[in-house]
C-alpha atoms as a PDB file:
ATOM      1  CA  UNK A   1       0.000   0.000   0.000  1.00  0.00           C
ATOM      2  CA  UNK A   2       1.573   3.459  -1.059  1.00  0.00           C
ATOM      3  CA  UNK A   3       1.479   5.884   1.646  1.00  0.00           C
ATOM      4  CA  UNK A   4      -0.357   9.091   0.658  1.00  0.00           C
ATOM      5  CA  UNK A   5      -0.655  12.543   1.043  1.00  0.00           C
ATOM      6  CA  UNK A   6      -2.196  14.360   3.552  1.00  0.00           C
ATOM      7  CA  UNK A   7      -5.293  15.387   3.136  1.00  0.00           C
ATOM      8  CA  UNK A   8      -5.768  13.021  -0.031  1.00  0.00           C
ATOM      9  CA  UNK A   9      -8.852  10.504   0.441  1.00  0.00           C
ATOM     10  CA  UNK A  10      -8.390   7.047   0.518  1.00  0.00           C
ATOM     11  CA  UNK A  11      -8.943   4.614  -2.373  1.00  0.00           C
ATOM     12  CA  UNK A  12     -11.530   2.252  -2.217  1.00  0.00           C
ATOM     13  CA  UNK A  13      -8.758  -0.707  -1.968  1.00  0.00           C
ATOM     14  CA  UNK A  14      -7.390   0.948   1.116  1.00  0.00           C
ATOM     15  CA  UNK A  15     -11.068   0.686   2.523  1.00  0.00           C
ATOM     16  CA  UNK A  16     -10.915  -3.047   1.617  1.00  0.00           C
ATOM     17  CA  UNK A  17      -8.533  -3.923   3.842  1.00  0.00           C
ATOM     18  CA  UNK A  18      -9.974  -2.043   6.934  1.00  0.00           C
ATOM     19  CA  UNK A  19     -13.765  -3.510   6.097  1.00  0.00           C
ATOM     20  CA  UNK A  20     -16.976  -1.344   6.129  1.00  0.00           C
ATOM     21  CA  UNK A  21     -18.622  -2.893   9.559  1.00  0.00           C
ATOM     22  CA  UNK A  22     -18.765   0.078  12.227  1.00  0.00           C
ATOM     23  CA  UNK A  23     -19.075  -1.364  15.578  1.00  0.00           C
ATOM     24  CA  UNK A  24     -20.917   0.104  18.618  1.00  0.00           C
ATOM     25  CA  UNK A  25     -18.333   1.599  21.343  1.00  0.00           C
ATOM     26  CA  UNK A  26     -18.445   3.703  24.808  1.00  0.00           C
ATOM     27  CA  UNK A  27     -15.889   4.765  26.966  1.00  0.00           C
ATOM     28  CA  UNK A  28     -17.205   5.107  30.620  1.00  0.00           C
ATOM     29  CA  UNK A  29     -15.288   6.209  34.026  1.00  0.00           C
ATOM     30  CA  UNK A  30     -14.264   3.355  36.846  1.00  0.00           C
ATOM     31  CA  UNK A  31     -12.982   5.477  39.250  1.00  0.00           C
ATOM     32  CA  UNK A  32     -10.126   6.992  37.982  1.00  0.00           C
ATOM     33  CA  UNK A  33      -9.545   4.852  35.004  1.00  0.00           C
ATOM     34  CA  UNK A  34     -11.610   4.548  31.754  1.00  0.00           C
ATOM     35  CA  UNK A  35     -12.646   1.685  30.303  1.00  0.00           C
ATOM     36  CA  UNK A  36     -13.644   1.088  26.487  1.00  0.00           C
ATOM     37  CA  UNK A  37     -16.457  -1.089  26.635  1.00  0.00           C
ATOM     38  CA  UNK A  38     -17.520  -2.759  22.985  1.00  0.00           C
ATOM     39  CA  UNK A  39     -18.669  -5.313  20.896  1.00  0.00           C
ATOM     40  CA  UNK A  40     -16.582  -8.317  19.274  1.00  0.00           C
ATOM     41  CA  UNK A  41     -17.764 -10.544  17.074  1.00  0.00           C
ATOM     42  CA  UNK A  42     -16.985 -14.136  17.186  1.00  0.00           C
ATOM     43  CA  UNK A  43     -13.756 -15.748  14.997  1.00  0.00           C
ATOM     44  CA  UNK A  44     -16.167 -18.450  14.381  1.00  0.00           C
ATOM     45  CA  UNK A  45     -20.381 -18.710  13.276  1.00  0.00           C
ATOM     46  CA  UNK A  46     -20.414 -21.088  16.196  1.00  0.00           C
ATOM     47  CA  UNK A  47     -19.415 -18.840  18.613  1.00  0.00           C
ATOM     48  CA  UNK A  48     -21.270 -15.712  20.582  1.00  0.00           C
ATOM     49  CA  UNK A  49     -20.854 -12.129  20.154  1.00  0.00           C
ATOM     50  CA  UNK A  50     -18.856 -11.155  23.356  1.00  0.00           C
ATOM     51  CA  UNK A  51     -18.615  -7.777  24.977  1.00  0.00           C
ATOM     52  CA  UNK A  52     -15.773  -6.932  25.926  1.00  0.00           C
ATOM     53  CA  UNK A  53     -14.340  -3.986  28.719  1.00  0.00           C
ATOM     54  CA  UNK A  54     -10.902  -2.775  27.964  1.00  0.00           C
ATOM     55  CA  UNK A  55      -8.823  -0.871  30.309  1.00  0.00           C
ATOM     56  CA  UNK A  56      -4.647  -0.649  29.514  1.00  0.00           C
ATOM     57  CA  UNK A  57      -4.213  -2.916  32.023  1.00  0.00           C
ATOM     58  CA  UNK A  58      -7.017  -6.021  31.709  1.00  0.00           C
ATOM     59  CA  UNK A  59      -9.508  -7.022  29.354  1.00  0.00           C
ATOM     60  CA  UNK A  60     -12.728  -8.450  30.866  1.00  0.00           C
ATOM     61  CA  UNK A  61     -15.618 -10.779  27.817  1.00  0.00           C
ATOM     62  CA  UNK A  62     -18.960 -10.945  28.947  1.00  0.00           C
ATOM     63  CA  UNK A  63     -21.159 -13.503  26.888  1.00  0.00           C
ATOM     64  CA  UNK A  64     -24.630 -12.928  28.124  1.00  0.00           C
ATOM     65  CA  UNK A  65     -25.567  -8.617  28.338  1.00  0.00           C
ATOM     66  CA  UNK A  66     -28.401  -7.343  27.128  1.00  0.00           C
ATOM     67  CA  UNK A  67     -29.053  -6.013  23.475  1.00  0.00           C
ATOM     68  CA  UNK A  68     -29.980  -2.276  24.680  1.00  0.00           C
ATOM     69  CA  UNK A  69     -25.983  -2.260  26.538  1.00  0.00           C
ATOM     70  CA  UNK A  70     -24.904   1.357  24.557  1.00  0.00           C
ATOM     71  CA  UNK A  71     -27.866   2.820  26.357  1.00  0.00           C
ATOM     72  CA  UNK A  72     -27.546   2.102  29.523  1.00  0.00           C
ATOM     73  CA  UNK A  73     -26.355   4.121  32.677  1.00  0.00           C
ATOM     74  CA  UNK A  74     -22.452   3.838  33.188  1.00  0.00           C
ATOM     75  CA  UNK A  75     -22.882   2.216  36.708  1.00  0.00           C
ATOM     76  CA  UNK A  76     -25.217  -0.313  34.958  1.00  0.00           C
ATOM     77  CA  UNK A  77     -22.921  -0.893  32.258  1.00  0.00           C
ATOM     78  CA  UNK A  78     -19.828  -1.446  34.741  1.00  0.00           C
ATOM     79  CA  UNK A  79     -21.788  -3.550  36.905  1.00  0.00           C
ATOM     80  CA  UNK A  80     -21.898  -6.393  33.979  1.00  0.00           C
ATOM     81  CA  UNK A  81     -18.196  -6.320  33.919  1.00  0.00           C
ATOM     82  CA  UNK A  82     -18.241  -7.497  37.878  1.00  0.00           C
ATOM     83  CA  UNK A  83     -21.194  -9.785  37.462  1.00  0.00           C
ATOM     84  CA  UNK A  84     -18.768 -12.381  35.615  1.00  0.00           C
ATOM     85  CA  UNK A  85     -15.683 -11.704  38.138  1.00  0.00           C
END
């Protein structure tokens, strides 16, 4: 891939290679710390959809959350994160 100028759009083969799918993210407060909390989808068909809270330095997948989890209040959100611990 050929770098490019700033300022100069990106080809559609550069888009290729990043895919089109946007995926749903938040970053809430813990404290002091923030956490990204988002959506994976699975390597495999056979597998779930996880969610997963990121912080720089642990990485916490929760199979079962609810389908509404980008609306909900940032304690409730956190809270699923500790269910699992």
């Amino acid at each position: 891939m050929e770098p490019r100028e700033a300022g100069e759009p990106a080809s559609r083969t550069s888009h290729a290679i990043f895919g089109s799918r946007r995926c749903a993210m938040r970053v809430v407060q813990s404290g002091r710390q923030l956490v990204a909390v988002y959506e994976l989808d699975p390597m495999d068909l056979a597998s779930p959809k996880v969610l997963v809270f990121e912080t720089p330095e642990s990485s916490v997948c929760v199979e079962r959350y609810p389908p509404e989890w980008h609306r909900m209040s940032e304690e409730s959100l956190l809270s699923l994160r500790t269910a699992v611990r």
